[in-house]
PDB file of N, CA and C in Angstrom:
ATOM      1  N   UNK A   1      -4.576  18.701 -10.272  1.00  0.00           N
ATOM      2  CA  UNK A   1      -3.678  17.754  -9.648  1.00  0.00           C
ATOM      3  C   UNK A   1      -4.170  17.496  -8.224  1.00  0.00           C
ATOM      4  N   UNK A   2      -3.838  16.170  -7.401  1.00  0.00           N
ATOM      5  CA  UNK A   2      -4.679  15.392  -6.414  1.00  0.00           C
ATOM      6  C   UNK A   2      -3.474  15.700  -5.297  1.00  0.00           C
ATOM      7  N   UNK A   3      -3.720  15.407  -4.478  1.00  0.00           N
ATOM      8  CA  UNK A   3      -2.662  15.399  -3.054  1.00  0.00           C
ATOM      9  C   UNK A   3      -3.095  14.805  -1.994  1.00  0.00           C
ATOM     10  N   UNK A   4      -1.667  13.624  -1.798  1.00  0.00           N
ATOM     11  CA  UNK A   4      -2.210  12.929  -0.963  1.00  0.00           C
ATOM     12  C   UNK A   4      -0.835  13.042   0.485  1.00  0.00           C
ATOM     13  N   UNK A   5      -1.499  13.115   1.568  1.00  0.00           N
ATOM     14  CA  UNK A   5      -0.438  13.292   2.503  1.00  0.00           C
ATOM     15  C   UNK A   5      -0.110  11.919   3.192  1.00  0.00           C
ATOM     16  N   UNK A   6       0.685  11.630   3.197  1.00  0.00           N
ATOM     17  CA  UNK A   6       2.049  10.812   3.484  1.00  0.00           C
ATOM     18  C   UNK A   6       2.672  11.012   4.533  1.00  0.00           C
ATOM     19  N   UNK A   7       2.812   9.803   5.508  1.00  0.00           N
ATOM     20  CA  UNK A   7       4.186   9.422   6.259  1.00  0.00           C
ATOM     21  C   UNK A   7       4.933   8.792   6.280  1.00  0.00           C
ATOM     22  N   UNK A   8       6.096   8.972   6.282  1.00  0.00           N
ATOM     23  CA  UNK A   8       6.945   8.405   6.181  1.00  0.00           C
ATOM     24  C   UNK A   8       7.724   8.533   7.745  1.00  0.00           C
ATOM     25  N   UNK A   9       8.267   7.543   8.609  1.00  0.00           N
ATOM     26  CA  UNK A   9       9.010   7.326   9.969  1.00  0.00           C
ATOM     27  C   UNK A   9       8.711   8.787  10.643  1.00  0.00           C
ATOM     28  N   UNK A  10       7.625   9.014  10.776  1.00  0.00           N
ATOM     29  CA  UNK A  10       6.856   9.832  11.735  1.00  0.00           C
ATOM     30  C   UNK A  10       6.836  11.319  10.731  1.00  0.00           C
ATOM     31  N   UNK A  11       7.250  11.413   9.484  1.00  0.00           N
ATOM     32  CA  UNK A  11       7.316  12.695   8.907  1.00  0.00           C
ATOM     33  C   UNK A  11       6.444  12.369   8.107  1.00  0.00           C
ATOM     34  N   UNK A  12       5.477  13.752   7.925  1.00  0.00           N
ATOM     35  CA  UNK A  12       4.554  14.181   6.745  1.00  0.00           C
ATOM     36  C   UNK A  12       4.756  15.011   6.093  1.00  0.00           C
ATOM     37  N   UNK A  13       4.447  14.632   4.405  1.00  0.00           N
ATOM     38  CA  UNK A  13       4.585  14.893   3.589  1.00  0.00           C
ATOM     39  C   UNK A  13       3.406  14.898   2.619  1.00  0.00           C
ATOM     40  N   UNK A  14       3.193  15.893   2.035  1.00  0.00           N
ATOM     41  CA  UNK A  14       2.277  16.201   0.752  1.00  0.00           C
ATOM     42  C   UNK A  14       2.247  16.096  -0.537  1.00  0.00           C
ATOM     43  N   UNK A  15       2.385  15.033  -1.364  1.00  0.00           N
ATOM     44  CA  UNK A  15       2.242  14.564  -2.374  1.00  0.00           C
ATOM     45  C   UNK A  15       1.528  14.622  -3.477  1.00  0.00           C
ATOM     46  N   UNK A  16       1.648  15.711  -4.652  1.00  0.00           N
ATOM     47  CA  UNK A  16       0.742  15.524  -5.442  1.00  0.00           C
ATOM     48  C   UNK A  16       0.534  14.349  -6.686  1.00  0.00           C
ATOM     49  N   UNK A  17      -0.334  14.178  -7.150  1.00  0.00           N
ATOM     50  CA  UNK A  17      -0.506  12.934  -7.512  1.00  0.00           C
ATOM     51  C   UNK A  17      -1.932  13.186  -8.706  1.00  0.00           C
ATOM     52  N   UNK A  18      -2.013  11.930  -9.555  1.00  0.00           N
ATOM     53  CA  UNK A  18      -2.964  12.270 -10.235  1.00  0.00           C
ATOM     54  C   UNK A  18      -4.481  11.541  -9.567  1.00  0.00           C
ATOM     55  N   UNK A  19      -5.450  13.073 -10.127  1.00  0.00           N
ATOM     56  CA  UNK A  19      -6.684  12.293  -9.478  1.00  0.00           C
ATOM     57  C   UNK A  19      -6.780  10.747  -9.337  1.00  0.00           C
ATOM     58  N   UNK A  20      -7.267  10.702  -8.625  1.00  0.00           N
ATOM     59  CA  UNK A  20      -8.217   9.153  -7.662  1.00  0.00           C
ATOM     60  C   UNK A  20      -6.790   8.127  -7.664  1.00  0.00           C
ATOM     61  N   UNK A  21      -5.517   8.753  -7.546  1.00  0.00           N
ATOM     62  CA  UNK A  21      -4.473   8.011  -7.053  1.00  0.00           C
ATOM     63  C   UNK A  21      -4.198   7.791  -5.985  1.00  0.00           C
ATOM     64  N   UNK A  22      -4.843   8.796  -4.717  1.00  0.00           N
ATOM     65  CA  UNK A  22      -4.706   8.884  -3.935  1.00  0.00           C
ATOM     66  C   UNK A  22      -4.342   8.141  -2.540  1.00  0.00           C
ATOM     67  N   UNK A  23      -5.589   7.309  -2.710  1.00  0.00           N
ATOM     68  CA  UNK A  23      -5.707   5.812  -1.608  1.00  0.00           C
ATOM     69  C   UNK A  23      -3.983   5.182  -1.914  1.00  0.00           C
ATOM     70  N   UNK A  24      -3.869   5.164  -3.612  1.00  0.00           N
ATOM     71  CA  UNK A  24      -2.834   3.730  -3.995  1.00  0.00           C
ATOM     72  C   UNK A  24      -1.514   4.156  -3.116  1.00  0.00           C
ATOM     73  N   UNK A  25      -1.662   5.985  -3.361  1.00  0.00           N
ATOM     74  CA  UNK A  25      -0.241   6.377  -2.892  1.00  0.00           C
ATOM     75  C   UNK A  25      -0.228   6.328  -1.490  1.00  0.00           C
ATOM     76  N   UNK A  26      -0.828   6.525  -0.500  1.00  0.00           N
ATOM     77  CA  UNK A  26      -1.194   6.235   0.749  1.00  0.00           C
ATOM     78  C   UNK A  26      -0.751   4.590   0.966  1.00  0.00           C
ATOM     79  N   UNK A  27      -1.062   3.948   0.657  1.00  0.00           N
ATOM     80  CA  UNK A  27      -0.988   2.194   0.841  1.00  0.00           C
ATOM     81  C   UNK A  27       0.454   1.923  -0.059  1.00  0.00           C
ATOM     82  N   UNK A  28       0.844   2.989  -0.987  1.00  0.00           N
ATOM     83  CA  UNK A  28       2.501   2.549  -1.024  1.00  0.00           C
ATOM     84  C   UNK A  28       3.233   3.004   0.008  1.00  0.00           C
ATOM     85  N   UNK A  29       3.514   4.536   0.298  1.00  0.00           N
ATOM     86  CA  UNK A  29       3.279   4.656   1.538  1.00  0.00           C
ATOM     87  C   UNK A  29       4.105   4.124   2.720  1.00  0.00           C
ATOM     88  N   UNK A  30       2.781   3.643   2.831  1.00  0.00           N
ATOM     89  CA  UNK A  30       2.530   2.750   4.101  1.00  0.00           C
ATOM     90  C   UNK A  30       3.512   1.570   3.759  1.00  0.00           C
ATOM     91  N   UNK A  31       3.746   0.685   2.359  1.00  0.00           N
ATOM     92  CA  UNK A  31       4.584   0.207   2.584  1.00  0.00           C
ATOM     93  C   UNK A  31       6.126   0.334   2.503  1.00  0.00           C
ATOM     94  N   UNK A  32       6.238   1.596   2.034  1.00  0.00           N
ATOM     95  CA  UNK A  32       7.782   2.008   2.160  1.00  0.00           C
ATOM     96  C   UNK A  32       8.369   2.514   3.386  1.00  0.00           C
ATOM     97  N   UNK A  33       7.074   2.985   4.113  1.00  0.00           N
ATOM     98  CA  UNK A  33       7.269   3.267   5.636  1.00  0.00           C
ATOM     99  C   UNK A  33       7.776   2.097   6.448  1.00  0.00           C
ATOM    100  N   UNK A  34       7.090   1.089   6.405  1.00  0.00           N
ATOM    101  CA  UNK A  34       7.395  -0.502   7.044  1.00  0.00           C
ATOM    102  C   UNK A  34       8.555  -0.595   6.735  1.00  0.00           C
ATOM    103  N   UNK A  35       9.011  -0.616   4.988  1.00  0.00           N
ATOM    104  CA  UNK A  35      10.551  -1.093   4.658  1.00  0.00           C
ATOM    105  C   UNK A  35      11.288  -0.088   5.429  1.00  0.00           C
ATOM    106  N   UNK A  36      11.018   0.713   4.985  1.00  0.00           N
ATOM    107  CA  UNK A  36      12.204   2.128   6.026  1.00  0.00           C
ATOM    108  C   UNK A  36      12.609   1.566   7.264  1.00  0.00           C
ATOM    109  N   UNK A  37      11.279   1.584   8.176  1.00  0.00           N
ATOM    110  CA  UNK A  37      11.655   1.400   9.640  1.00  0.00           C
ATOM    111  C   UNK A  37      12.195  -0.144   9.607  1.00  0.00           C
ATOM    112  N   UNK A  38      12.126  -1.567   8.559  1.00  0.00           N
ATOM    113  CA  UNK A  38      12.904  -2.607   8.836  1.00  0.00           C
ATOM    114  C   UNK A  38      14.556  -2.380   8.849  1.00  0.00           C
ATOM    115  N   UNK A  39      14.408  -1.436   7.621  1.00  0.00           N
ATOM    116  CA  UNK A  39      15.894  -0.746   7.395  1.00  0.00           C
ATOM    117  C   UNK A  39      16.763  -0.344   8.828  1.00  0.00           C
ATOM    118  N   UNK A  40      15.908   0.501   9.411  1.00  0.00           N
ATOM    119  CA  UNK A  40      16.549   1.384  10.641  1.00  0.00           C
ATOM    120  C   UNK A  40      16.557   0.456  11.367  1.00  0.00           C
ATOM    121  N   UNK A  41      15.982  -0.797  11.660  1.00  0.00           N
ATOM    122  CA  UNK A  41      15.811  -1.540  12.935  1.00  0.00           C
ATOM    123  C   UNK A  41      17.534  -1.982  12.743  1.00  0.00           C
ATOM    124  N   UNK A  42      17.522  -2.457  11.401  1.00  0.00           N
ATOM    125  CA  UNK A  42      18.301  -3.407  11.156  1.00  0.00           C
ATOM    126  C   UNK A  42      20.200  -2.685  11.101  1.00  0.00           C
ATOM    127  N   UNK A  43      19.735  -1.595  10.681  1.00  0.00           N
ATOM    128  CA  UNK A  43      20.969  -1.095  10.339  1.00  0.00           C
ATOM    129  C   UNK A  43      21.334   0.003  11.576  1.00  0.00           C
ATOM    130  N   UNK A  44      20.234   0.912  11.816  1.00  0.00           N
ATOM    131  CA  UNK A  44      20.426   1.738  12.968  1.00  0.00           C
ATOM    132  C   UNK A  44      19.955   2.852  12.220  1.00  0.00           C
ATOM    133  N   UNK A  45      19.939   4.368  12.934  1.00  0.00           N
ATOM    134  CA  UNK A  45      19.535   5.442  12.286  1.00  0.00           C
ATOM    135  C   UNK A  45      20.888   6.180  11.736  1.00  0.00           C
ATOM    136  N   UNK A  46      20.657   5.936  10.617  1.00  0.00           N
ATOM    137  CA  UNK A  46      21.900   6.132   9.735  1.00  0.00           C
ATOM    138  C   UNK A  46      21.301   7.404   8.978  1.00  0.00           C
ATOM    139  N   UNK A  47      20.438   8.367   9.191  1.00  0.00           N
ATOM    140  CA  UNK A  47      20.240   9.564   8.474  1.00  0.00           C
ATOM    141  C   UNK A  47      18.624   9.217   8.043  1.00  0.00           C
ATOM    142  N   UNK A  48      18.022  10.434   7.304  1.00  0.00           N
ATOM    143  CA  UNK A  48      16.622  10.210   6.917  1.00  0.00           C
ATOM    144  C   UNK A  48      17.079   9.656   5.557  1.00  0.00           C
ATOM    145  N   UNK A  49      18.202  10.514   4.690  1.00  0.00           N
ATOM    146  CA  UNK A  49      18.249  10.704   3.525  1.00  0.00           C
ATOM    147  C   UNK A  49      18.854   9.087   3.131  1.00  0.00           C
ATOM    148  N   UNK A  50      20.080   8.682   3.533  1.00  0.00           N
ATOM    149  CA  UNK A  50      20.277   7.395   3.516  1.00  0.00           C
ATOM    150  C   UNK A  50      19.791   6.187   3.322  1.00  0.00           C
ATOM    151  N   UNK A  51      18.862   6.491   4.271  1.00  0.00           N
ATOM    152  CA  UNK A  51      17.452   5.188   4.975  1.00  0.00           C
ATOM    153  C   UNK A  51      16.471   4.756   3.346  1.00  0.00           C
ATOM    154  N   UNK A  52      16.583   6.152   3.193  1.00  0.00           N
ATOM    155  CA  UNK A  52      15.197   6.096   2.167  1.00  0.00           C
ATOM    156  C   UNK A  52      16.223   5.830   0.778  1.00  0.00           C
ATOM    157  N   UNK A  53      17.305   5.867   0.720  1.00  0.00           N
ATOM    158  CA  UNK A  53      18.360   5.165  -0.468  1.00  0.00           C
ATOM    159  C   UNK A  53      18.285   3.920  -0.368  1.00  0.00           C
ATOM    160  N   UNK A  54      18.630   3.246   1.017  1.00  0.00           N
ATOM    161  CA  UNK A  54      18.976   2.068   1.110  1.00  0.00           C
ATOM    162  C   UNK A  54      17.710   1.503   0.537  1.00  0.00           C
ATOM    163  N   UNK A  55      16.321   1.782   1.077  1.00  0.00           N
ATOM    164  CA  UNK A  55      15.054   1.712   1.005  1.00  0.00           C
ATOM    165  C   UNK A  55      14.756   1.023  -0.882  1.00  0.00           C
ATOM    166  N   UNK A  56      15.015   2.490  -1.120  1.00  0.00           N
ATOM    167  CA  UNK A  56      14.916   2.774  -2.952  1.00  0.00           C
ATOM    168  C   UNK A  56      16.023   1.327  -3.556  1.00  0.00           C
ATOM    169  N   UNK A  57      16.839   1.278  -2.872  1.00  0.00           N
ATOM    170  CA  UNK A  57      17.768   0.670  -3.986  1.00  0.00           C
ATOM    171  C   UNK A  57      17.382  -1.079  -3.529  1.00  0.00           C
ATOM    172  N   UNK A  58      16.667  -1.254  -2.093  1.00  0.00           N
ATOM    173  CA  UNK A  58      16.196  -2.799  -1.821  1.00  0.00           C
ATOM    174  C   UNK A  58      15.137  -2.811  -2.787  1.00  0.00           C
ATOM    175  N   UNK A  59      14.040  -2.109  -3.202  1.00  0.00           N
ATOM    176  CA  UNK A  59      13.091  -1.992  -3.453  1.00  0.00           C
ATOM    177  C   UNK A  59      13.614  -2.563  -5.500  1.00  0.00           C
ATOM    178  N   UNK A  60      13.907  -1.065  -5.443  1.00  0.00           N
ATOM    179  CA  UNK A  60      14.797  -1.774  -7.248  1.00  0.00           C
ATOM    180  C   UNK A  60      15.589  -2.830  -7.261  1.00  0.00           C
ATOM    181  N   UNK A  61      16.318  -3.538  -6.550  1.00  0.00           N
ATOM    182  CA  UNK A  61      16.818  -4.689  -6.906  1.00  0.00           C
ATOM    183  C   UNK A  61      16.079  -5.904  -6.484  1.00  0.00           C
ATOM    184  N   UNK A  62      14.736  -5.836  -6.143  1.00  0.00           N
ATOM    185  CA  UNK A  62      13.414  -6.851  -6.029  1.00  0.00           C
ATOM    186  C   UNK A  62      12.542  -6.969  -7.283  1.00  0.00           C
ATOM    187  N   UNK A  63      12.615  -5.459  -7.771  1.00  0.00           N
ATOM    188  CA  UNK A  63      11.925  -5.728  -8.838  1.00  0.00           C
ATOM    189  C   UNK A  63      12.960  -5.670 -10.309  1.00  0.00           C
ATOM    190  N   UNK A  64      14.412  -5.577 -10.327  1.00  0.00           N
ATOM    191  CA  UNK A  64      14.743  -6.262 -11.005  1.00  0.00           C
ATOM    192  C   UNK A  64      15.226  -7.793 -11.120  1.00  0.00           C
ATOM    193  N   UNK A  65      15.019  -8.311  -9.936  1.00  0.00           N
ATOM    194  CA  UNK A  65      14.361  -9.393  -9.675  1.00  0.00           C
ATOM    195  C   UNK A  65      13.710 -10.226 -10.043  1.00  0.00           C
ATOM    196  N   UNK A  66      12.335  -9.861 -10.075  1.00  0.00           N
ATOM    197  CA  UNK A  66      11.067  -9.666 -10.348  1.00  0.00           C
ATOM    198  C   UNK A  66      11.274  -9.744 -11.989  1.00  0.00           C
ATOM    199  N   UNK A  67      11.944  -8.837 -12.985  1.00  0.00           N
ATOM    200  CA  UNK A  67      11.707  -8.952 -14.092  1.00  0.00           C
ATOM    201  C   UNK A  67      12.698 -10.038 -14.505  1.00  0.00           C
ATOM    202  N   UNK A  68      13.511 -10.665 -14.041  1.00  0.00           N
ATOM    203  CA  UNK A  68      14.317 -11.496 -14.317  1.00  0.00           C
ATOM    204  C   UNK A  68      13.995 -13.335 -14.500  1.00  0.00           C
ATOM    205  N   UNK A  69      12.574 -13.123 -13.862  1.00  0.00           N
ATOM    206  CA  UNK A  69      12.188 -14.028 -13.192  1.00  0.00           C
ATOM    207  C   UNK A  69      12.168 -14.897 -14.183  1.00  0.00           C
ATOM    208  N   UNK A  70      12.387 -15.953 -14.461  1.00  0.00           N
ATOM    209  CA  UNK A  70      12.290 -17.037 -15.928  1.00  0.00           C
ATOM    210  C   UNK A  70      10.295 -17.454 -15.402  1.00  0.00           C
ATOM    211  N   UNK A  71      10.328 -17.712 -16.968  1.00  0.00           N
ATOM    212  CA  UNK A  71       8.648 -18.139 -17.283  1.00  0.00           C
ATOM    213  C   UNK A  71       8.169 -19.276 -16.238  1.00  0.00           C
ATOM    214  N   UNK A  72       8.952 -20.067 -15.436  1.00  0.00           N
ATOM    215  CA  UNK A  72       8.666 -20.977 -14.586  1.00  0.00           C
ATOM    216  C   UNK A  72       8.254 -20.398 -13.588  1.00  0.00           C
ATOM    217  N   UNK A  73       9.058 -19.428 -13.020  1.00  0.00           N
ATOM    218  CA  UNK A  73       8.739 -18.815 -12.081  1.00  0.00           C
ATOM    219  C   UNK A  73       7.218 -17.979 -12.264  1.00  0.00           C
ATOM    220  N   UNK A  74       7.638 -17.128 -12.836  1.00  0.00           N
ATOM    221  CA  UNK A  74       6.103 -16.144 -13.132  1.00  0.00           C
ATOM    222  C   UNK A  74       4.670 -17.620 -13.402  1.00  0.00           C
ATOM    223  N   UNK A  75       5.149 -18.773 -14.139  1.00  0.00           N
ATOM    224  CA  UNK A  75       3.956 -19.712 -14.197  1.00  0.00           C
ATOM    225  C   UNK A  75       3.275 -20.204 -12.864  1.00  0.00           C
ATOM    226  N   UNK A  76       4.504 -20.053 -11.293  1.00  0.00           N
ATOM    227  CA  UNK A  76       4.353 -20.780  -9.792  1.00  0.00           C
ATOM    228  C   UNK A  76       3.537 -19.080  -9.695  1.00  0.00           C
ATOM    229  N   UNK A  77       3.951 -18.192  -9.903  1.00  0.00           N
ATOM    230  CA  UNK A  77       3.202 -17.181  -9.297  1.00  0.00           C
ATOM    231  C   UNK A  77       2.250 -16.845  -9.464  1.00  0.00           C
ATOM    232  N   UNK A  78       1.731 -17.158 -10.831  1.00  0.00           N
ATOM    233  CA  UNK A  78       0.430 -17.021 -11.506  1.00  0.00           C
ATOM    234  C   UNK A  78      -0.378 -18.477 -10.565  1.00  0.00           C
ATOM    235  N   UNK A  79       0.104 -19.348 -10.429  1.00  0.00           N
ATOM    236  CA  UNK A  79      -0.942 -20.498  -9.914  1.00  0.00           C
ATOM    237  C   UNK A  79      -0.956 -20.132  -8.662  1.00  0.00           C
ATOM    238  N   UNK A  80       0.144 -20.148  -8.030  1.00  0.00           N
ATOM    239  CA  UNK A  80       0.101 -19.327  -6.905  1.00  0.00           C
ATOM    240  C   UNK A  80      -1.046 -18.633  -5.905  1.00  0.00           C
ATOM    241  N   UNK A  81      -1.309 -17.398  -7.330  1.00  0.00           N
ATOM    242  CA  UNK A  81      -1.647 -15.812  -7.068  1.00  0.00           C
ATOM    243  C   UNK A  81      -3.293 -16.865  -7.180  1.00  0.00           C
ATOM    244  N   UNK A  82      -3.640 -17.315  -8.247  1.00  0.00           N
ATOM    245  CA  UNK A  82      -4.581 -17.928  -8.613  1.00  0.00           C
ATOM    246  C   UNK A  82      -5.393 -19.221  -7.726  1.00  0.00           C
ATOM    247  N   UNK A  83      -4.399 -19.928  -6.669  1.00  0.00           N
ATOM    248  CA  UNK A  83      -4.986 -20.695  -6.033  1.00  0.00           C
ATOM    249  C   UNK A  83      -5.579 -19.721  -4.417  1.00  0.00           C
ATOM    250  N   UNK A  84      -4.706 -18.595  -4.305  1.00  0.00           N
ATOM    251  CA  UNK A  84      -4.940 -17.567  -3.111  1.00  0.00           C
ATOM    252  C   UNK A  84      -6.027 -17.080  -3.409  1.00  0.00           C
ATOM    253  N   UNK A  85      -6.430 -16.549  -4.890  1.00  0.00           N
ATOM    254  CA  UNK A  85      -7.707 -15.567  -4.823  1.00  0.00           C
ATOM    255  C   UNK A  85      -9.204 -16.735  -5.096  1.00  0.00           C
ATOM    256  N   UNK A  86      -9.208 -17.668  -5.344  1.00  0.00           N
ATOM    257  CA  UNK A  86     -10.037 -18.966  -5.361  1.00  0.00           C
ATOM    258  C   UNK A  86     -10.077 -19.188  -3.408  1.00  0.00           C
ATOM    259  N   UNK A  87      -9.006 -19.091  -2.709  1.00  0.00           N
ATOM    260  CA  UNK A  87      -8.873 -19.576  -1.093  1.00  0.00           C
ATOM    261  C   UNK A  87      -9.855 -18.422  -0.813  1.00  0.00           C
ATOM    262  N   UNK A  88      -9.650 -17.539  -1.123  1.00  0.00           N
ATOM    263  CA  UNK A  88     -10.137 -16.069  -1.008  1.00  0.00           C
ATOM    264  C   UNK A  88     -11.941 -15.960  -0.956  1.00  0.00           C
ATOM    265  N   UNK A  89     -12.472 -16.754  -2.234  1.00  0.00           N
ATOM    266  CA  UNK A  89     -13.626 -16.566  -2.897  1.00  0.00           C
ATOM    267  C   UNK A  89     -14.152 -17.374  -2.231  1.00  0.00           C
ATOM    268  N   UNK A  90     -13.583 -18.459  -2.051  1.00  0.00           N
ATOM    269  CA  UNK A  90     -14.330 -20.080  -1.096  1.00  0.00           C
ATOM    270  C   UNK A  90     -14.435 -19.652   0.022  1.00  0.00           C
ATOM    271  N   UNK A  91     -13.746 -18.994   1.314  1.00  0.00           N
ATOM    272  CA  UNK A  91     -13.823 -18.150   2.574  1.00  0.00           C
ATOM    273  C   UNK A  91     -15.272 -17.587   2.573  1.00  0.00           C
ATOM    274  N   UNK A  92     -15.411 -16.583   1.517  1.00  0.00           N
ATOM    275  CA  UNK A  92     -16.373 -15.220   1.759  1.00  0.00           C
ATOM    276  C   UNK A  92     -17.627 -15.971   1.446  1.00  0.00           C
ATOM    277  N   UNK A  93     -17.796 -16.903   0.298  1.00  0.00           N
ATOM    278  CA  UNK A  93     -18.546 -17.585  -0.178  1.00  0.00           C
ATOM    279  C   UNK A  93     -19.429 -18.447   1.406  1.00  0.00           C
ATOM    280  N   UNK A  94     -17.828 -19.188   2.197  1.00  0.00           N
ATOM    281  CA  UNK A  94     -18.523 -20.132   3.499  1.00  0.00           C
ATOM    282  C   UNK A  94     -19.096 -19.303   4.496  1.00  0.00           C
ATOM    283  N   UNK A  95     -18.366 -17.875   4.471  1.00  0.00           N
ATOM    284  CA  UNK A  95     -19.147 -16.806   5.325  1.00  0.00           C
ATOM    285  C   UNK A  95     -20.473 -16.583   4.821  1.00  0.00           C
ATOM    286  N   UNK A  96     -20.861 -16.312   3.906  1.00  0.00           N
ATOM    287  CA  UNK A  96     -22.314 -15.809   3.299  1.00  0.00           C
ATOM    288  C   UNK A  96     -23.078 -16.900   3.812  1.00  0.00           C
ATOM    289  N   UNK A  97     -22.522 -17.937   3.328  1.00  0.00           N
ATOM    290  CA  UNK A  97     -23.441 -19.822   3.949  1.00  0.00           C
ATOM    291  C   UNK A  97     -23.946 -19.629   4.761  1.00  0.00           C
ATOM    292  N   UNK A  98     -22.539 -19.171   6.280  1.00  0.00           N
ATOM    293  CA  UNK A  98     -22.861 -19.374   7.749  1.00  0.00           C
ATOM    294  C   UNK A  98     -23.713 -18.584   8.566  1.00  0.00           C
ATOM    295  N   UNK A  99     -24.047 -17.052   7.483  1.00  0.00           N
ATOM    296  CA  UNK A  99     -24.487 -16.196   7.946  1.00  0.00           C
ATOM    297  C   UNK A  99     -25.576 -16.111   7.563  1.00  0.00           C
ATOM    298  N   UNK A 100     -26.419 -16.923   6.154  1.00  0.00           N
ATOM    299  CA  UNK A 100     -27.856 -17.394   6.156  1.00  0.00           C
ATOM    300  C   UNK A 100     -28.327 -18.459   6.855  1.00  0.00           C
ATOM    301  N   UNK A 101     -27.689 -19.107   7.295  1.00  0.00           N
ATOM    302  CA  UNK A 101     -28.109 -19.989   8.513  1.00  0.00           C
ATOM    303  C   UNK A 101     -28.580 -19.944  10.007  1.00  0.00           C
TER     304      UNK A 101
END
């Protein structure tokens, strides 16, 4: 088993995890840390244990959300997701150009 250490609003924590998960759990993380501290900005310091409820339960009602989403929706996100990673490829692509020149 893998372990990856974690902060969360200035506390560390040791996480085990399965091999080469490591990085992903680090970069979730990192973003539950962000939600946390939007939480506290917003609400105040209402406890550690709280924070990270309020946290958990914004988080699950996004992604039941998320699964709710009718086929129209998921079709804008897919073109979406699909016109960003093409913006993406054309960028690196004009960099390589500018940088054999």
């Amino acid at each position: 088993m893998a372990k990856a250490d974690i902060t969360i609003r200035g506390r560390e924590y040791a996480v085990a995890c399965a091999p080469g998960q490591e990085a992903r759990l680090v970069e979730l993380s990192r973003r539950l840390d962000k939600r946390v501290r939007q939480i506290a900005d917003a609400v105040g310091d209402i406890g550690e244990a709280r924070l990270l409820l309020v946290a958990a339960l914004a988080l699950l009602d996004e992604l039941d959300a998320a699964r709710r989403s009718t086929p129209a929706d998921l079709s804008q996100q897919k073109a979406a997701s699909a016109l960003s990673d093409a913006a993406a490829r054309i960028e690196a692509l004009a960099r390589r150009v500018e940088a054999g020149q």
